[in-house]
C-alpha atoms as a PDB file:
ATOM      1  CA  UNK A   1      59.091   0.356 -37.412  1.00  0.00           C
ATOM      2  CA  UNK A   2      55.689   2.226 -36.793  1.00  0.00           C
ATOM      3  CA  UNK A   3      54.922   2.578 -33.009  1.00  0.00           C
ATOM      4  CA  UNK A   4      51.461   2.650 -32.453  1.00  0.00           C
ATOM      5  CA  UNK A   5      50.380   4.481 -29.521  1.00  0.00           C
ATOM      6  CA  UNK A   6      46.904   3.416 -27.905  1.00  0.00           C
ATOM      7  CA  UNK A   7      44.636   6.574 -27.470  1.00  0.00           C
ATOM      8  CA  UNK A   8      44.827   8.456 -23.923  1.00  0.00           C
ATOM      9  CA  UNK A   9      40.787   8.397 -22.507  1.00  0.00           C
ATOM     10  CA  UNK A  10      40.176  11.339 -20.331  1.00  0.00           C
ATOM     11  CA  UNK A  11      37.909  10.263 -17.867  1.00  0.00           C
ATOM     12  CA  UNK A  12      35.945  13.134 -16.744  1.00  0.00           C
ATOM     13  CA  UNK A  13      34.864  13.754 -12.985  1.00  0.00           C
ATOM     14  CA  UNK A  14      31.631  12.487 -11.949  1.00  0.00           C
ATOM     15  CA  UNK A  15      29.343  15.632 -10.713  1.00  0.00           C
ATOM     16  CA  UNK A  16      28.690  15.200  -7.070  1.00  0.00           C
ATOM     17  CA  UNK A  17      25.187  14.533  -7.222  1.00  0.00           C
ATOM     18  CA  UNK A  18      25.467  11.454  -8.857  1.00  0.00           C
ATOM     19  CA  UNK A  19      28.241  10.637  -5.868  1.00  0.00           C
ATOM     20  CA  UNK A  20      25.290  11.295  -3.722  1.00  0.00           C
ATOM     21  CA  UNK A  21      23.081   9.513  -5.674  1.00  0.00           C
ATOM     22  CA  UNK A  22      25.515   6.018  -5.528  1.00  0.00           C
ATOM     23  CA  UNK A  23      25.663   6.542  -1.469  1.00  0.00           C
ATOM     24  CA  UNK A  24      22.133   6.884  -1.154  1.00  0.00           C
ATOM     25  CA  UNK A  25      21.099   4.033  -3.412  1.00  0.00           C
ATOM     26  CA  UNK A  26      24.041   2.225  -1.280  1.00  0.00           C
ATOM     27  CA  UNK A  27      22.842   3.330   1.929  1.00  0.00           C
ATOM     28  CA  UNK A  28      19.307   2.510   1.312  1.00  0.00           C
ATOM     29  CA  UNK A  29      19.744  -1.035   0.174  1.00  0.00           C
ATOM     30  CA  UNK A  30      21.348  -1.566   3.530  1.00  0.00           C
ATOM     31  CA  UNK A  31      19.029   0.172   5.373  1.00  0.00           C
ATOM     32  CA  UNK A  32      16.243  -1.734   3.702  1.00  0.00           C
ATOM     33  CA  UNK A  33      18.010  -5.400   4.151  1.00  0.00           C
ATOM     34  CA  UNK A  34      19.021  -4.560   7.894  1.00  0.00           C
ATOM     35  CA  UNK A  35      14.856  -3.495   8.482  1.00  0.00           C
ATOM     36  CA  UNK A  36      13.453  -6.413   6.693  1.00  0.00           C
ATOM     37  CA  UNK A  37      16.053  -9.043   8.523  1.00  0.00           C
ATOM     38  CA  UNK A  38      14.669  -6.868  11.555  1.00  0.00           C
ATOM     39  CA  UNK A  39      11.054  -7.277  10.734  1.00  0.00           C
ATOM     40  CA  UNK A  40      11.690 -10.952  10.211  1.00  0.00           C
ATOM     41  CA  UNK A  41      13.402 -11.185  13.118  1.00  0.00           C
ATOM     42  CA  UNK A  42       9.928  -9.180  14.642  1.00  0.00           C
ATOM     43  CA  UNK A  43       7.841 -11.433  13.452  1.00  0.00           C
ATOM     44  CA  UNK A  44       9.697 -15.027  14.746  1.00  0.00           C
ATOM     45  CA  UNK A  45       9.659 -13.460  18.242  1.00  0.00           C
ATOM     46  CA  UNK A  46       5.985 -12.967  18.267  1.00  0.00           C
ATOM     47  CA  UNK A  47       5.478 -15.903  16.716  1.00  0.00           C
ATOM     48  CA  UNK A  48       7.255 -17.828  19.734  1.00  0.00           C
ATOM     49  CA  UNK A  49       5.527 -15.539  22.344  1.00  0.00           C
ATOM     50  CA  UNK A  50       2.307 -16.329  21.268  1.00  0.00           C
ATOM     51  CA  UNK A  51       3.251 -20.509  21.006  1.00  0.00           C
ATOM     52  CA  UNK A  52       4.426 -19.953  24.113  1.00  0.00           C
ATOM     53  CA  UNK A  53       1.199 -18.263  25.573  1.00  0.00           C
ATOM     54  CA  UNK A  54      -0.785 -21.430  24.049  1.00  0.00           C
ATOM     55  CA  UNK A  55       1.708 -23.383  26.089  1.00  0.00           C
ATOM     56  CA  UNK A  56       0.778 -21.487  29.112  1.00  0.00           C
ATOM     57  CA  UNK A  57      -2.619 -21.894  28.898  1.00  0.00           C
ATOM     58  CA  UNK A  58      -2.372 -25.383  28.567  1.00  0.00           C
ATOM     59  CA  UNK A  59      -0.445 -25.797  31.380  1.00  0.00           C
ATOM     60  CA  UNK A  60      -2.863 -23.821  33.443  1.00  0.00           C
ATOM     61  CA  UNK A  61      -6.092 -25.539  32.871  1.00  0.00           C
ATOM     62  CA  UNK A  62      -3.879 -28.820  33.718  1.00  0.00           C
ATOM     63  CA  UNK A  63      -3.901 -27.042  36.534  1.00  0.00           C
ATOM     64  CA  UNK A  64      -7.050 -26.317  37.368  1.00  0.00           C
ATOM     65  CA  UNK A  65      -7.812 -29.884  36.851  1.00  0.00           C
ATOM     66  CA  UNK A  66      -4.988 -31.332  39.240  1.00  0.00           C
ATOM     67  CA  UNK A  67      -6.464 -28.319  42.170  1.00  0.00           C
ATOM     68  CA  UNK A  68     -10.306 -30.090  41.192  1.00  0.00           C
ATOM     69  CA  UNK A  69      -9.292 -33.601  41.925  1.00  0.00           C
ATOM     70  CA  UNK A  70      -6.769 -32.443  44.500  1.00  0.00           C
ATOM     71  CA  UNK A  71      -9.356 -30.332  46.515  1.00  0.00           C
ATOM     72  CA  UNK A  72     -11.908 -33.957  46.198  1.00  0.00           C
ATOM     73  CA  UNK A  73      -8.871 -36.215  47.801  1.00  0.00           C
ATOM     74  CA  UNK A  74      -8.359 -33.829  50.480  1.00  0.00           C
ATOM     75  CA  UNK A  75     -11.758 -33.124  51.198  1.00  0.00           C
ATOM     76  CA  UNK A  76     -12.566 -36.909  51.371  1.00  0.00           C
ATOM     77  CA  UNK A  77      -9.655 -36.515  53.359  1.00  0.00           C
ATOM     78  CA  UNK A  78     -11.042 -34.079  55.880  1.00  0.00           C
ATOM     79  CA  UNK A  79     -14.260 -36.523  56.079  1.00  0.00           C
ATOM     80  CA  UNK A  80     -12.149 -39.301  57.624  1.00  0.00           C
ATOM     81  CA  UNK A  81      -9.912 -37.768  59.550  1.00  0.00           C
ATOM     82  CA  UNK A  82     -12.789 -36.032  61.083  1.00  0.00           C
ATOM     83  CA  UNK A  83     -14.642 -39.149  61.744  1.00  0.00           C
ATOM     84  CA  UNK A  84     -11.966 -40.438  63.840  1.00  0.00           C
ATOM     85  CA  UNK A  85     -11.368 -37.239  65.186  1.00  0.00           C
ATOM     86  CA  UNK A  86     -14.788 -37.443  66.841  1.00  0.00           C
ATOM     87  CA  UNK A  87     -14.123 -41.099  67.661  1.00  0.00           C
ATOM     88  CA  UNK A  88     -11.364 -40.239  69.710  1.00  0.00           C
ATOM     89  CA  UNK A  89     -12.959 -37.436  71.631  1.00  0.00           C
ATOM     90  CA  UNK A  90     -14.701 -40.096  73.112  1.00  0.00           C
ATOM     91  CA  UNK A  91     -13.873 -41.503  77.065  1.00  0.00           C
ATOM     92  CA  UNK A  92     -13.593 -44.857  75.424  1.00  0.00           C
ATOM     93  CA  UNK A  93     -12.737 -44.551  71.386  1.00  0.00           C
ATOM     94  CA  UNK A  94     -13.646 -47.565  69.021  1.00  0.00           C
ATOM     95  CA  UNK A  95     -10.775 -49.010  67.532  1.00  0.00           C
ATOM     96  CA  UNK A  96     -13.115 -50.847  64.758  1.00  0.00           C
ATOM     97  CA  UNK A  97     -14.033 -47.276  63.910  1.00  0.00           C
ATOM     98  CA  UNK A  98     -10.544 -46.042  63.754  1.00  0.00           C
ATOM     99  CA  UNK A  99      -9.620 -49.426  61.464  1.00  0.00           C
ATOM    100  CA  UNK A 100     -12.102 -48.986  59.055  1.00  0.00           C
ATOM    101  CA  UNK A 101     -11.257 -45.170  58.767  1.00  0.00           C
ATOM    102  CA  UNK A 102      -7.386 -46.513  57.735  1.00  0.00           C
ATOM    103  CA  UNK A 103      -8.796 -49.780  55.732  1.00  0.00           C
ATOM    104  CA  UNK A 104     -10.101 -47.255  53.208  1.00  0.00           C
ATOM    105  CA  UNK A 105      -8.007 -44.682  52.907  1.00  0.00           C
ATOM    106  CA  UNK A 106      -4.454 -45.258  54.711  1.00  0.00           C
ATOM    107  CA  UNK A 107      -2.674 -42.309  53.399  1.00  0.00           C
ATOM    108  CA  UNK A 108      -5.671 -40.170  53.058  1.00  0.00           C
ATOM    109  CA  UNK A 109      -4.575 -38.652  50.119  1.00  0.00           C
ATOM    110  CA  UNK A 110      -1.589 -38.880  46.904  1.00  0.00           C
ATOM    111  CA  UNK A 111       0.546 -36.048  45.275  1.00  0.00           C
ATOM    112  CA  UNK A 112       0.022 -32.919  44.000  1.00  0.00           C
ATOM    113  CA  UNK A 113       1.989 -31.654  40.969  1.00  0.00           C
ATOM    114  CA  UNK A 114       2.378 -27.855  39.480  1.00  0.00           C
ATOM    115  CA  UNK A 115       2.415 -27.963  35.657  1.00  0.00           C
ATOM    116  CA  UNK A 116       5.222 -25.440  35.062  1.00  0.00           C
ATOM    117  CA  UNK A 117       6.551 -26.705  32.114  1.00  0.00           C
ATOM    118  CA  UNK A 118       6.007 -23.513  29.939  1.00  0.00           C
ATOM    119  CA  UNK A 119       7.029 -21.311  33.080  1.00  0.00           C
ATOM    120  CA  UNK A 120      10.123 -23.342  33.052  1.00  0.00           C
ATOM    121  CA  UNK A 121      11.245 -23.145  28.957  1.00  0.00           C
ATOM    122  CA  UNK A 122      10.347 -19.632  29.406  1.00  0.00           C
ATOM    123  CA  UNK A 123      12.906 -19.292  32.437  1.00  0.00           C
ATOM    124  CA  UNK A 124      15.699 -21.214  31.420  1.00  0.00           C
ATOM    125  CA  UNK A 125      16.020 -20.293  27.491  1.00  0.00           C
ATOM    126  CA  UNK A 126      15.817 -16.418  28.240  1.00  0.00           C
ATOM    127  CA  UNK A 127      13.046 -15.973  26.513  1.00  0.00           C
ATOM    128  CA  UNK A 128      10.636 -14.281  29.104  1.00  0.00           C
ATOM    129  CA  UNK A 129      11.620 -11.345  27.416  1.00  0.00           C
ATOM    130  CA  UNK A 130       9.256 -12.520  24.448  1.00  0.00           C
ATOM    131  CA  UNK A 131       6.700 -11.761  26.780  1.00  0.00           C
ATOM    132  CA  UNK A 132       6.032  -8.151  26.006  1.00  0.00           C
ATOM    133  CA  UNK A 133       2.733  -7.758  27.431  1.00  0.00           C
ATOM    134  CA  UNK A 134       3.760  -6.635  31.056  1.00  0.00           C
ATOM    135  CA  UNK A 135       0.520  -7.358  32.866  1.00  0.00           C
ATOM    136  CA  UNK A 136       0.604 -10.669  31.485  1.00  0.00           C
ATOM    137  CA  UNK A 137       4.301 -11.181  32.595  1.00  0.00           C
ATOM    138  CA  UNK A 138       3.483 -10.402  35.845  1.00  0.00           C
ATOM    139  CA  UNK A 139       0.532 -12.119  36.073  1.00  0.00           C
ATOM    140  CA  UNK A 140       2.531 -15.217  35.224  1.00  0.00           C
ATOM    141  CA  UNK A 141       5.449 -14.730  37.908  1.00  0.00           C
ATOM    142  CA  UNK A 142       2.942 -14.307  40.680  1.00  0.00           C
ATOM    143  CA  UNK A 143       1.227 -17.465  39.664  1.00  0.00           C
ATOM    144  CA  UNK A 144       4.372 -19.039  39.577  1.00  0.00           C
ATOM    145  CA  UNK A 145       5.426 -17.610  43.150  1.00  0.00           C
ATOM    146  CA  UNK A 146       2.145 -18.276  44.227  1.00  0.00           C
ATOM    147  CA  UNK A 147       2.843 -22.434  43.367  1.00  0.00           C
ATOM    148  CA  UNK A 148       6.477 -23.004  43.783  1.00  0.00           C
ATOM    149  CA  UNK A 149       6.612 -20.449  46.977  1.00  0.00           C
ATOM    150  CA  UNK A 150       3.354 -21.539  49.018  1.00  0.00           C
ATOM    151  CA  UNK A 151       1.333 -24.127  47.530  1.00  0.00           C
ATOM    152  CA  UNK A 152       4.432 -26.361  47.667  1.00  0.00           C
ATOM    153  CA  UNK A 153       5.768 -25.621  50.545  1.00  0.00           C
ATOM    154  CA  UNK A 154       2.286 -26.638  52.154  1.00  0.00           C
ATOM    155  CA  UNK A 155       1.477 -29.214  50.623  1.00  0.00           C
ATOM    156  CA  UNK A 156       4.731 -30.288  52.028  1.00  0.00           C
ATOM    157  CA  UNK A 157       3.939 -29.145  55.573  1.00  0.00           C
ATOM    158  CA  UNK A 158       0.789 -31.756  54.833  1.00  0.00           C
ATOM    159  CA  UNK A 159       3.619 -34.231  54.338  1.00  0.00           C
ATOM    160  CA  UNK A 160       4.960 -34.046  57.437  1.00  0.00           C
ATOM    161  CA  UNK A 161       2.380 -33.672  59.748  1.00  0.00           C
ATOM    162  CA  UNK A 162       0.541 -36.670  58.058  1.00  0.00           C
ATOM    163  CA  UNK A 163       3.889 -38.793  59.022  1.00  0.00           C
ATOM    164  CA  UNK A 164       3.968 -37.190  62.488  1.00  0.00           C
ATOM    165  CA  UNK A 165       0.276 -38.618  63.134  1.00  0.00           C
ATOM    166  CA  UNK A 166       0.922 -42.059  61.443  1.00  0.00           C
ATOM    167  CA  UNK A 167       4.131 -42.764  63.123  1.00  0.00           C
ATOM    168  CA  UNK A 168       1.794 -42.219  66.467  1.00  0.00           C
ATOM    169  CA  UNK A 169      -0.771 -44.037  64.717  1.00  0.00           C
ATOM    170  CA  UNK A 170       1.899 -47.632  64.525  1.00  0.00           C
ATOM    171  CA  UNK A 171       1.791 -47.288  68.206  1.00  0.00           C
ATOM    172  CA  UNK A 172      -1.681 -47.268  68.425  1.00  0.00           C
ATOM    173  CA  UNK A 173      -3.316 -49.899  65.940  1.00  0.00           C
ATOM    174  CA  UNK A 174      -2.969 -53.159  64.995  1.00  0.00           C
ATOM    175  CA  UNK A 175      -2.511 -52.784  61.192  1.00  0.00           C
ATOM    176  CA  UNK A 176      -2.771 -56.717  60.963  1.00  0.00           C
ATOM    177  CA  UNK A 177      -6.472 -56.229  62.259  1.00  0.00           C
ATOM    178  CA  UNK A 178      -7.435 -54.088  59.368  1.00  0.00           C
ATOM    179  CA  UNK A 179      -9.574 -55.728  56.773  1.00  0.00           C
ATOM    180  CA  UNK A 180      -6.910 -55.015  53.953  1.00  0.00           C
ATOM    181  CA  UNK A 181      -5.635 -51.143  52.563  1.00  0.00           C
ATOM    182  CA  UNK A 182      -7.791 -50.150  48.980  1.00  0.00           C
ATOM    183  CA  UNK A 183      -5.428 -49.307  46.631  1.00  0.00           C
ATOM    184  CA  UNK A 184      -2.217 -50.695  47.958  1.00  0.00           C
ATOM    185  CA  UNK A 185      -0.672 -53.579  46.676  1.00  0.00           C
ATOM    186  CA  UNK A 186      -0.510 -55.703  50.258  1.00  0.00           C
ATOM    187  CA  UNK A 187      -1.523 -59.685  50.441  1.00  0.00           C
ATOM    188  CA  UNK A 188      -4.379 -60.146  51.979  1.00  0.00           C
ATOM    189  CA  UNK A 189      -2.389 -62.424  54.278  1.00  0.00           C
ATOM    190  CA  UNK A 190      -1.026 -59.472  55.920  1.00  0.00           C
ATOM    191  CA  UNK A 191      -4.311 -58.859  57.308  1.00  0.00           C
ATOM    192  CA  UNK A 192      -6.067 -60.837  60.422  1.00  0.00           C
ATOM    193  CA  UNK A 193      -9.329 -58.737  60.755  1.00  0.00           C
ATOM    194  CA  UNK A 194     -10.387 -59.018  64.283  1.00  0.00           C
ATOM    195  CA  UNK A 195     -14.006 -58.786  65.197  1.00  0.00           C
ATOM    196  CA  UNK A 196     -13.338 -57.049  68.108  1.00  0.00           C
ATOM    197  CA  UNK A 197     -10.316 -55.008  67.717  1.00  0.00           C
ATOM    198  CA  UNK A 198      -8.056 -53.531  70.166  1.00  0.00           C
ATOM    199  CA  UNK A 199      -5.619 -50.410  70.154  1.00  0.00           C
ATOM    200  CA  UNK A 200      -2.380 -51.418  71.344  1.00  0.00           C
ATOM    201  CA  UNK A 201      -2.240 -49.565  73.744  1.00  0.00           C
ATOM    202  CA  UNK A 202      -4.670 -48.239  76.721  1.00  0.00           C
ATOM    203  CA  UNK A 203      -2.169 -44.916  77.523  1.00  0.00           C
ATOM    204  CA  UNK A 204      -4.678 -41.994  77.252  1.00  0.00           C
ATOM    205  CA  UNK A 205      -1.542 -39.624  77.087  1.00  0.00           C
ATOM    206  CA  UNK A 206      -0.631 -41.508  73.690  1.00  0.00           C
ATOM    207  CA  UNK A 207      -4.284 -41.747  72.560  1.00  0.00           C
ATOM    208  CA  UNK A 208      -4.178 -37.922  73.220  1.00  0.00           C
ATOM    209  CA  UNK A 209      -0.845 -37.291  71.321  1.00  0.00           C
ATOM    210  CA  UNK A 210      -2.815 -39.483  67.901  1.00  0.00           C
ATOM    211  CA  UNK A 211      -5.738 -37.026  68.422  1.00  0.00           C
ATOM    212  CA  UNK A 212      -3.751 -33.952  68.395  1.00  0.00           C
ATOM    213  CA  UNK A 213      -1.852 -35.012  65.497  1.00  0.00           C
ATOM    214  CA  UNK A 214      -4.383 -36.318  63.741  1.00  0.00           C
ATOM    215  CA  UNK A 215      -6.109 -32.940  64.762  1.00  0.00           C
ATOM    216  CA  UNK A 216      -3.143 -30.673  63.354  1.00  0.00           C
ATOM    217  CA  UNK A 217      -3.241 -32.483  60.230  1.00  0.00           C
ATOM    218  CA  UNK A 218      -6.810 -31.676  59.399  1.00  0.00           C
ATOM    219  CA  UNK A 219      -6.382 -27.699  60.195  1.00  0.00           C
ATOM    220  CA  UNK A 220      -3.073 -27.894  57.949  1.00  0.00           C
ATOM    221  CA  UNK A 221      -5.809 -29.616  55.315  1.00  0.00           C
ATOM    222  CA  UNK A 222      -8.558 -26.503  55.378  1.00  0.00           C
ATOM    223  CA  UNK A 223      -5.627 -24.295  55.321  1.00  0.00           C
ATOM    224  CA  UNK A 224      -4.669 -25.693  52.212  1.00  0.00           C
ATOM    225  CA  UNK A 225      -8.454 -26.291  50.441  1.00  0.00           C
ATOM    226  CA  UNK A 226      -8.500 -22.769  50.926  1.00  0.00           C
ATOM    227  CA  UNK A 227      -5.166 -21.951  49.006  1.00  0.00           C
ATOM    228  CA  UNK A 228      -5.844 -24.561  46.360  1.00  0.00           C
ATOM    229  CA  UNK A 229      -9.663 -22.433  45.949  1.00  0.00           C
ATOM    230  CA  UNK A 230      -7.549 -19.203  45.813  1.00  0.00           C
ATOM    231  CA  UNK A 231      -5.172 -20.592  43.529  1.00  0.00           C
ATOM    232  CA  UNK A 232      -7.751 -22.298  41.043  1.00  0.00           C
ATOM    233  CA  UNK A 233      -8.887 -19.072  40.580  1.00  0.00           C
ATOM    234  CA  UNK A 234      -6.304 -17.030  40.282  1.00  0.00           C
ATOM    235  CA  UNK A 235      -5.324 -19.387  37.418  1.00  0.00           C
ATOM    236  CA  UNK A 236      -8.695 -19.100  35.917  1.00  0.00           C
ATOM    237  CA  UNK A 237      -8.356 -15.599  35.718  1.00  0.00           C
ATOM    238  CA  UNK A 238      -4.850 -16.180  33.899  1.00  0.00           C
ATOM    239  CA  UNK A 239      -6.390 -17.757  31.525  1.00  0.00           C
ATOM    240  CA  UNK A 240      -9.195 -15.335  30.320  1.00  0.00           C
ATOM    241  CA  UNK A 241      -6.101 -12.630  30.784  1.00  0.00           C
ATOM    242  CA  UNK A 242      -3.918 -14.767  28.393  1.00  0.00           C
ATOM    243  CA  UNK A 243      -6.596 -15.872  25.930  1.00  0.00           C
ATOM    244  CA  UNK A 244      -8.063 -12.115  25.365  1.00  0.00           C
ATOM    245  CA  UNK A 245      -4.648 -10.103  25.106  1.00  0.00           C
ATOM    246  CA  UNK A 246      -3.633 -12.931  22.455  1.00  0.00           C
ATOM    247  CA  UNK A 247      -6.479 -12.962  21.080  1.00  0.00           C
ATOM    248  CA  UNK A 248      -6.382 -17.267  21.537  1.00  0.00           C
ATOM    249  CA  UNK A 249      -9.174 -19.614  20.140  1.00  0.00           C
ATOM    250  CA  UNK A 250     -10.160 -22.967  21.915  1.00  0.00           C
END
């Protein structure tokens, strides 16, 4: 029987260049995928930075609309409280003065809100570090200091001191002689406008107690028109800062 043996095939050595050649061709394609997932990668994150700076703004000139209409209720505010202010400087004050003041504004004034929505997402999801323009990071964490550290925590200040002066105020007036409360939802029945009306009460210390309160409450109120003017523009200027570093149309 023939045996038939299959051929031996020498396999000569590679030279070393072309070694090098394989590794470097290897090496490269890696290098090339790992930069280009990179660059992607790059380009997402600035993508979401700058969304997020459009957020921002947004939020902001919400802002600087709330301060506006917040800075008209208080200083309609001021205007009332000052009227009765004057009212009861006087020897003998006019309690039709004092009910009219209440009939048309009772509480003087509603809520303020901070629009921090953006601030927030930005906070909570890690991303702040998307923010790579530093003077605009900062800029926004001072803002942000500036609303949840001091606006707040007057306007809550305001909060108390305006329930100090109206739980004085129960003792003083007859809120059944009023001629009704604009925008609250009462029955007219609640209300037996007196032509005359009375206080109360006739104690000058007590009178003297709803005048200082009342009194307290206004200075609280110019201290914070003036931080709500500071604050409107320090926003403002956040907003030219934002819109020129990235480069933001309207």
């Amino acid at each position: 029987m023939e045996v038939h043996h299959h051929p031996q095939l020498e396999h000569k050595p590679k030279p070393w260049k072309e070694y090098l050649l394989e590794y470097f061709m290897i090496f490269l394609a890696v290098m090339t995928g790992f930069f280009a997932e990179s660059y992607r990668e790059h380009l997402g994150d600035r993508a979401k930075e700058t969304e997020y700076m459009r957020g921002m703004v947004q939020d902001l000139k919400a802002d600087t609309a709330e301060i506006r209409a917040t800075e008209i209720r208080f200083k309609n505010a001021c205007r009332i409280i000052d009227t009765m202010l004057t009212c009861l400087k006087s020897d003998n004050p006019d309690p039709a003065i004092i009910n009219h003041a209440i009939t048309h504004e009772f509480w003087t004034y509603t809520g303020f809100s901070y629009n921090n929505h953006t601030v927030q997402q930005l906070k909570s999801s890690g991303n702040f570090r998307l923010v790579l323009n530093k003077a605009v990071a900062d800029s926004i964490l001072k803002y942000d200091n500036l609303e949840t550290a001091f606006i707040l925590n007057q306007y809550n200040d305001l909060k108390g001191t305006l329930m100090t002066y109206k739980n004085i105020e129960a003792r003083v007036v007859y809120y059944k002689q009023l001629n009704g409360v604009e925008g609250e939802d009462f029955s007219r029945t609640d209300f037996a406008p007196a032509n005359k009306p009375v206080f109360i009460t006739k104690d000058k210390a007590l009178l003297a107690s709803y005048y200082n309160s009342l009194f307290i409450h206004e200075a609280l109120c110019f201290t914070f028109l003036r931080s709500l003017k500071r604050t409107h523009a320090r926003a403002s200027r956040l907003i030219t800062l934002i819109k020129k570093e990235y480069r933001l149309d309207e």
